[in-house]
C-alpha atoms as a PDB file:
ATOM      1  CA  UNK A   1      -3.073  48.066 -25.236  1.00  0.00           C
ATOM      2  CA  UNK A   2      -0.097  48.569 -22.393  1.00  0.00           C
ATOM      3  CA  UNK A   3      -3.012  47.375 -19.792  1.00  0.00           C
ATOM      4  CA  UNK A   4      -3.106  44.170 -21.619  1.00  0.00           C
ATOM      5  CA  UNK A   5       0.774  43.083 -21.552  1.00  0.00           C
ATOM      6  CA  UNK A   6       0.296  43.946 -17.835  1.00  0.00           C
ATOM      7  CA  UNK A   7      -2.077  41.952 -17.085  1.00  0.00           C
ATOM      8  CA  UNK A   8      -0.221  38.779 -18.728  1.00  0.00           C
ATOM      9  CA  UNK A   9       2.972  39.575 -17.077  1.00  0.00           C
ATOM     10  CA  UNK A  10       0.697  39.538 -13.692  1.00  0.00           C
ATOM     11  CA  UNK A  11      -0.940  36.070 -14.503  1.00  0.00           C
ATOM     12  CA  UNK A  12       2.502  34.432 -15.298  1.00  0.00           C
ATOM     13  CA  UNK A  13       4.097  36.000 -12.197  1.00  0.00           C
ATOM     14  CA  UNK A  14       1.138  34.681  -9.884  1.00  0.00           C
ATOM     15  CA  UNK A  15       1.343  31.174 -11.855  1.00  0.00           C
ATOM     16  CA  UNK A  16       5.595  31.203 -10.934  1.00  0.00           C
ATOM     17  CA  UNK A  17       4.871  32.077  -7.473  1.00  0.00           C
ATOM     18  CA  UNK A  18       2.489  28.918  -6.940  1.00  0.00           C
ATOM     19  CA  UNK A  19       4.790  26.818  -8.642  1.00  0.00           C
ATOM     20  CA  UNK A  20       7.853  27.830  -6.637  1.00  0.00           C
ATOM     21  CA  UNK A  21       5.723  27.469  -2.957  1.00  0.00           C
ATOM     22  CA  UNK A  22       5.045  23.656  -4.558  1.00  0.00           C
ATOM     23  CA  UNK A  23       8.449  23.389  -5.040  1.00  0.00           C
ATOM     24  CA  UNK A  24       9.472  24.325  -1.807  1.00  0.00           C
ATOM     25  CA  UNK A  25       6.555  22.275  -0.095  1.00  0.00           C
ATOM     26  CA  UNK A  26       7.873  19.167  -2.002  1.00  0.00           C
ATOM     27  CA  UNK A  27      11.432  19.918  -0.726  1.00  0.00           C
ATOM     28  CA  UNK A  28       9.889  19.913   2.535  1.00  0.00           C
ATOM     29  CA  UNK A  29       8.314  16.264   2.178  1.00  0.00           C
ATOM     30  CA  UNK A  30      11.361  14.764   0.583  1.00  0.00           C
ATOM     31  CA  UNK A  31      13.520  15.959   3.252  1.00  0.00           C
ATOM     32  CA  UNK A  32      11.468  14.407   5.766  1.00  0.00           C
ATOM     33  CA  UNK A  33      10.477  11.458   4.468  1.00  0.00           C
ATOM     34  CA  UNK A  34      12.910  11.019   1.695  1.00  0.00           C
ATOM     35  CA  UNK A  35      15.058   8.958   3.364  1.00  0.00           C
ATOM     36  CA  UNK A  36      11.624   6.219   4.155  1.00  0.00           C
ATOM     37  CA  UNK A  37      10.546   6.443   0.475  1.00  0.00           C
ATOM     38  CA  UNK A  38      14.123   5.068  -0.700  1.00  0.00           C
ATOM     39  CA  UNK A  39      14.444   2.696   1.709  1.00  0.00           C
ATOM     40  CA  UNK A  40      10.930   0.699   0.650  1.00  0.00           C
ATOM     41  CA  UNK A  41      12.032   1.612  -3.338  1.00  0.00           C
ATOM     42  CA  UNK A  42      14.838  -0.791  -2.115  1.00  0.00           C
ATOM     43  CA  UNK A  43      13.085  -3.362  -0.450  1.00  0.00           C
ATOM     44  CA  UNK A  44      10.432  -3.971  -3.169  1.00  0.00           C
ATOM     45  CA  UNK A  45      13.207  -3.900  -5.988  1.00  0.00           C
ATOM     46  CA  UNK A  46      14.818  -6.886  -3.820  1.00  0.00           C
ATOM     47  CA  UNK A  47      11.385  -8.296  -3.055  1.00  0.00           C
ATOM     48  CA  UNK A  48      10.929  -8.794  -7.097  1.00  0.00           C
ATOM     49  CA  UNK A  49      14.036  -9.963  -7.861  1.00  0.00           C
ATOM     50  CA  UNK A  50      13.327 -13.124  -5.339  1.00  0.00           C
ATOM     51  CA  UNK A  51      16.040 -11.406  -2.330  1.00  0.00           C
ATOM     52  CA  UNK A  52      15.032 -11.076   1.331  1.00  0.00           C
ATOM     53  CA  UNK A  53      14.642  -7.098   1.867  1.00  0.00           C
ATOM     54  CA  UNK A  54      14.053  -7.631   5.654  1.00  0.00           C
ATOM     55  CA  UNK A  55      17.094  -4.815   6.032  1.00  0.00           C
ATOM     56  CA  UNK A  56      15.805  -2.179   3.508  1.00  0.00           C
ATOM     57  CA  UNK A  57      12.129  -2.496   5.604  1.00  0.00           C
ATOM     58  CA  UNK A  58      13.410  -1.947   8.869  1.00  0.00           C
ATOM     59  CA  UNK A  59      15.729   1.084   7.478  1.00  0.00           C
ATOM     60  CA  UNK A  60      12.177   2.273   6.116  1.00  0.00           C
ATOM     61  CA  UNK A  61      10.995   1.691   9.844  1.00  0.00           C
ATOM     62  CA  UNK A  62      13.286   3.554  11.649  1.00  0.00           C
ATOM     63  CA  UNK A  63      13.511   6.565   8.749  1.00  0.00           C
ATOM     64  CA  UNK A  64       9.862   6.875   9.450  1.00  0.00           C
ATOM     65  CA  UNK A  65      10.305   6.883  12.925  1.00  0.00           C
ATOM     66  CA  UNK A  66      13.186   9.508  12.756  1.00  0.00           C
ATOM     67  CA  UNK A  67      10.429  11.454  10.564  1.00  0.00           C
ATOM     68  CA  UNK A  68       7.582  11.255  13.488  1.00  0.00           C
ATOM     69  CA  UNK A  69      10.014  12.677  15.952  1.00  0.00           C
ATOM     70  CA  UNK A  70      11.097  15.504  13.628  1.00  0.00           C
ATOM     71  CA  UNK A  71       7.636  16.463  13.078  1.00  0.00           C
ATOM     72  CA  UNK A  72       6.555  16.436  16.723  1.00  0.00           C
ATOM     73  CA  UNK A  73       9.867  18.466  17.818  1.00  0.00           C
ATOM     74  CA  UNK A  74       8.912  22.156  19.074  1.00  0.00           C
ATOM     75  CA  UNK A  75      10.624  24.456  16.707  1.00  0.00           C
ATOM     76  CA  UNK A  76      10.827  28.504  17.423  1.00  0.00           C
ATOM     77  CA  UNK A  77      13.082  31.179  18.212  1.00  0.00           C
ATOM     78  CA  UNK A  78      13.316  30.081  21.686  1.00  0.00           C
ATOM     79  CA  UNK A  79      14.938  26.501  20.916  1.00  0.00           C
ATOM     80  CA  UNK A  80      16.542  27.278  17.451  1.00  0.00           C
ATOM     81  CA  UNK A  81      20.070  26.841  19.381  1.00  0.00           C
ATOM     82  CA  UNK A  82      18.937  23.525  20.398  1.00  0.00           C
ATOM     83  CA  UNK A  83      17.323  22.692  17.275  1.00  0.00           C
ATOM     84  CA  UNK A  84      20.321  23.970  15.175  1.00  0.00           C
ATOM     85  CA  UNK A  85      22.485  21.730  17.106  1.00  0.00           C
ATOM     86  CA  UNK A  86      20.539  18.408  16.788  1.00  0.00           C
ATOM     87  CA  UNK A  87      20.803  18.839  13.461  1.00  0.00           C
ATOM     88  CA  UNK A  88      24.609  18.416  13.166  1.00  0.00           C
END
């Protein structure tokens, strides 16, 4: 009977581990490309409503932009003082 419980407890603690490595993968994407994904929210909500959202696309641009070059940027213990710092 104990084998049982034990073998619950197991499935729900392997099913909170996937959802918390989703979580943290989704963190990941939003902080990269969170900024983009607000910016075109923007310029289709002014796009509806009849406005010019020339601005909010070219934010969207250069937030995507700012996303390529994060992505391509070699990251490691040998340049964490230089990544650490372009952060700021």
């Amino acid at each position: 009977m104990q084998s049982i419980h034990r073998q619950r407890g197991q499935g729900m603690t392997e099913y909170i581990v996937i959802v918390a490595l989703i979580a943290v993968a989704a963190i990941g994407v939003y902080q990269f490309f969170g900024q983009t994904i607000r910016n075109q929210t923007a310029g289709m909500a002014n796009e509806i409503a009849g406005q010019d959202a020339a601005a909010q696309i070219q934010g969207a641009q250069q937030a995507a932009q700012g996303a390529t070059n994060e992505g391509t940027r070699t990251k490691g213990l040998a340049t964490y003082n230089e990544n650490t710092n372009a952060n700021r």
